[in-house]
C-alpha atoms as a PDB file:
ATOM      1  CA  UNK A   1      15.088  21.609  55.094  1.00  0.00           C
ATOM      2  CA  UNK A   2      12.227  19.491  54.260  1.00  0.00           C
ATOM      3  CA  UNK A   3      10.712  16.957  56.415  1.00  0.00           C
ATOM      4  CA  UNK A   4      11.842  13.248  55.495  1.00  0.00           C
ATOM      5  CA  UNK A   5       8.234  12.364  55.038  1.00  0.00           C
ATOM      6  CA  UNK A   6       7.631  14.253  53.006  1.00  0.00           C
ATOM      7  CA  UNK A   7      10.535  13.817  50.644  1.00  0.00           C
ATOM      8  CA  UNK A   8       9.332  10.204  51.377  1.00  0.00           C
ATOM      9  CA  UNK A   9       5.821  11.487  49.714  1.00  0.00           C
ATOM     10  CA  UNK A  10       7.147  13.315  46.736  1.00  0.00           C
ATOM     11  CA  UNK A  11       9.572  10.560  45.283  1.00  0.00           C
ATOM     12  CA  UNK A  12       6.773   8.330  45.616  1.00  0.00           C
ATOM     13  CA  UNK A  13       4.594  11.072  43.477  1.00  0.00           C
ATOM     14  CA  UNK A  14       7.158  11.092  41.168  1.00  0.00           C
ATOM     15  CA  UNK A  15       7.520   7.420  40.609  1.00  0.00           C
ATOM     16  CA  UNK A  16       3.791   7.010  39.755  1.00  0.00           C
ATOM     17  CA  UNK A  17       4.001   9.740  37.367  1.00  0.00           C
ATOM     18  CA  UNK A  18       7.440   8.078  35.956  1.00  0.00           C
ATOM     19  CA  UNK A  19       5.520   4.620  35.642  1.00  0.00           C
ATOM     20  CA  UNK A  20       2.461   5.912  33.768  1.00  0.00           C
ATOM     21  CA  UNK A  21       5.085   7.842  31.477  1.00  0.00           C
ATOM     22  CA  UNK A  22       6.335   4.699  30.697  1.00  0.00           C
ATOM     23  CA  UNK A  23       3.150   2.646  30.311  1.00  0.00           C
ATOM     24  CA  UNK A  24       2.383   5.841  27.816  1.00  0.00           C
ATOM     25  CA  UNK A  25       5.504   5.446  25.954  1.00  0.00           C
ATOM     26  CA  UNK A  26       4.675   1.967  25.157  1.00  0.00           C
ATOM     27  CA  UNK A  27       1.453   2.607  23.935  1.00  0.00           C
ATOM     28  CA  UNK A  28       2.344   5.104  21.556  1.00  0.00           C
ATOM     29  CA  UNK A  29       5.167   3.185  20.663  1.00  0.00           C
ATOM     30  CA  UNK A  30       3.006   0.506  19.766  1.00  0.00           C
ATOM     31  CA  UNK A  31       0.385   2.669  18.056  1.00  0.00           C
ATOM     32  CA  UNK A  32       3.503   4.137  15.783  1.00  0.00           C
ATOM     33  CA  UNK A  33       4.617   0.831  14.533  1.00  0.00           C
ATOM     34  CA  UNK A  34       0.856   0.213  13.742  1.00  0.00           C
ATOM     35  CA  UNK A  35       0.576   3.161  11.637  1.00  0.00           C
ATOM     36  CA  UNK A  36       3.962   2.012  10.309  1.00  0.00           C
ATOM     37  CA  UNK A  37       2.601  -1.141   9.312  1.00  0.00           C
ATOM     38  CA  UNK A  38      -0.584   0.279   7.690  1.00  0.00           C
ATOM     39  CA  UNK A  39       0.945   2.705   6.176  1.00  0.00           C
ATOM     40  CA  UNK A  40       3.549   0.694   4.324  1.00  0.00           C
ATOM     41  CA  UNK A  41       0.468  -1.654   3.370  1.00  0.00           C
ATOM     42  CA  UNK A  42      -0.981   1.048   2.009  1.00  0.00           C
ATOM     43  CA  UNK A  43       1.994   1.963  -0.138  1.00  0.00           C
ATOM     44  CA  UNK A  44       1.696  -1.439  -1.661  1.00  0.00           C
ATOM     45  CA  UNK A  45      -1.416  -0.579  -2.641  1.00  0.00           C
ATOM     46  CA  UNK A  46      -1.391   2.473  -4.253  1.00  0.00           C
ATOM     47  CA  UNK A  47       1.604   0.928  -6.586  1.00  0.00           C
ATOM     48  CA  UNK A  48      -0.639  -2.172  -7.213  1.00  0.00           C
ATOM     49  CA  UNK A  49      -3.204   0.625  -8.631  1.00  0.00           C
ATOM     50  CA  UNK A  50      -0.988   2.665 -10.375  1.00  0.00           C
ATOM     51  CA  UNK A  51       0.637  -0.476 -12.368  1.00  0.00           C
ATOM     52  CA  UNK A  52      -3.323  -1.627 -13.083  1.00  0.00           C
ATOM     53  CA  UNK A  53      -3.815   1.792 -14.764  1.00  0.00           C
ATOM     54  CA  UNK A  54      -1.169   1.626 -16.165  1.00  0.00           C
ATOM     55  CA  UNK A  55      -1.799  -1.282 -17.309  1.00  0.00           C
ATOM     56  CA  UNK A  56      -5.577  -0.220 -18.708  1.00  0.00           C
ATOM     57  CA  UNK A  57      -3.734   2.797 -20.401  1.00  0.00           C
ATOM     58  CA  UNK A  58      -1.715   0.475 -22.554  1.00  0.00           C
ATOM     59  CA  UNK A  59      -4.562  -1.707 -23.476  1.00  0.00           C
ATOM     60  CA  UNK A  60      -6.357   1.571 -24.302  1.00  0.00           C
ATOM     61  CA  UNK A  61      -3.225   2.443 -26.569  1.00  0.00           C
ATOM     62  CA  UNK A  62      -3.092  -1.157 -28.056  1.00  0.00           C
ATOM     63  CA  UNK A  63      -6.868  -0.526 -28.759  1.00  0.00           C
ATOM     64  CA  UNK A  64      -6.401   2.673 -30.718  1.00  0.00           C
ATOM     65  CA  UNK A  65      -3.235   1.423 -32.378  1.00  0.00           C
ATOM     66  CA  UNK A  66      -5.518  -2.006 -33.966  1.00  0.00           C
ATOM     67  CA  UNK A  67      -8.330   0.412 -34.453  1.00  0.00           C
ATOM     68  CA  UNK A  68      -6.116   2.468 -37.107  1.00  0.00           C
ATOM     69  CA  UNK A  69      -4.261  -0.434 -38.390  1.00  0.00           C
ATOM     70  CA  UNK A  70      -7.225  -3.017 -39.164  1.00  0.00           C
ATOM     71  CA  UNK A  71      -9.478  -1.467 -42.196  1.00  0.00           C
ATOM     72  CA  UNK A  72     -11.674  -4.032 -42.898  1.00  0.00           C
ATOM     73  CA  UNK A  73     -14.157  -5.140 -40.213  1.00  0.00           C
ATOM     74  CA  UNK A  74     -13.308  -8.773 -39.973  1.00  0.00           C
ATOM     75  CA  UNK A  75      -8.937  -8.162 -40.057  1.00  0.00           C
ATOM     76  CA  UNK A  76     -10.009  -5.427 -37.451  1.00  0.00           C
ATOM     77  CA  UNK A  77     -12.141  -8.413 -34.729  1.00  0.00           C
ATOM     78  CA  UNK A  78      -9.669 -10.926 -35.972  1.00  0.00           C
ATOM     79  CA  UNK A  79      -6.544  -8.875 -34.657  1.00  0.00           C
ATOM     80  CA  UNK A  80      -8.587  -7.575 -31.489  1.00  0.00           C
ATOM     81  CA  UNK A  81      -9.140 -10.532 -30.506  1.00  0.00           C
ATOM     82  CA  UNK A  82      -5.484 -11.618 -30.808  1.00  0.00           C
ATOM     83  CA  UNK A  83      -4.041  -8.723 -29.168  1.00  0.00           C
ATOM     84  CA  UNK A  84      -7.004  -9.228 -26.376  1.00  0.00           C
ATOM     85  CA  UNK A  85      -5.562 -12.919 -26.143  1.00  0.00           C
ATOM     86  CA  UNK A  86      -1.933 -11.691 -25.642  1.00  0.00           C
ATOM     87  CA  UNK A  87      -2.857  -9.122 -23.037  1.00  0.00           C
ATOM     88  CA  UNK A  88      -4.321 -11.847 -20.873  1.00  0.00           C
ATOM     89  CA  UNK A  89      -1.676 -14.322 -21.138  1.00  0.00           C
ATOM     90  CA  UNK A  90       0.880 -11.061 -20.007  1.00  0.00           C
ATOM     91  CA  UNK A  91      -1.633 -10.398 -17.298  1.00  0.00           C
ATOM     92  CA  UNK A  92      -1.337 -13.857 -16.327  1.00  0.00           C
ATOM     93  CA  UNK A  93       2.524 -13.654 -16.274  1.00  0.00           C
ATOM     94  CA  UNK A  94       2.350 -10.934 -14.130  1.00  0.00           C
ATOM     95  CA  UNK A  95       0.127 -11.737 -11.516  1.00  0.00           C
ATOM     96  CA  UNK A  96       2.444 -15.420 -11.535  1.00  0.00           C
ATOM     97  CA  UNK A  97       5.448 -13.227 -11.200  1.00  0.00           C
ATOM     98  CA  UNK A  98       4.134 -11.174  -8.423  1.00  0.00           C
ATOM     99  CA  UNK A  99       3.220 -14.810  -6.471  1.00  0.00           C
END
């Protein structure tokens, strides 16, 4: 059999090591929910991009379409510049909606 002491020694060596594995666990747990957080942030942000090129890919496509509809050079700036107003009063809308 082992000497009391002893015993005495080794539960107290294994408390320590059960403390710092606890003081561990809450430091990674804490460092997980911060990744967590950043990464959902992040996920915002890469659909706030995609719906801005989106976005620039329809105003690209609304370019091209008043291109080939307006022949004469004054229709064509007159209609540009109506379709350019109406793009910013939907860009409007949607940043008000996102609010």
């Amino acid at each position: 059999m082992s000497d009391p002491k002893e015993l005495i020694l080794r539960l107290e060596l294994l408390e320590v090591k059960a403390i710092k594995l606890s003081h561990a666990h809450s430091e990674l747990k804490g460092s997980y929910q911060e990744l967590q957080n950043e990464n959902s942030r992040l996920k915002n942000q890469i659909e706030l991009k995609e719906e801005e090129v989106r976005n620039f890919h329809n105003q690209q496509k609304i370019s091209k379409i008043v291109t080939s509809i307006a022949d004469d050079t004054h229709r064509k700036t007159e209609l540009k510049l109506k379709i350019n107003e109406y793009i910013k009063e939907i860009d409007k809308c949607i940043a008000f909606i996102k609010e």
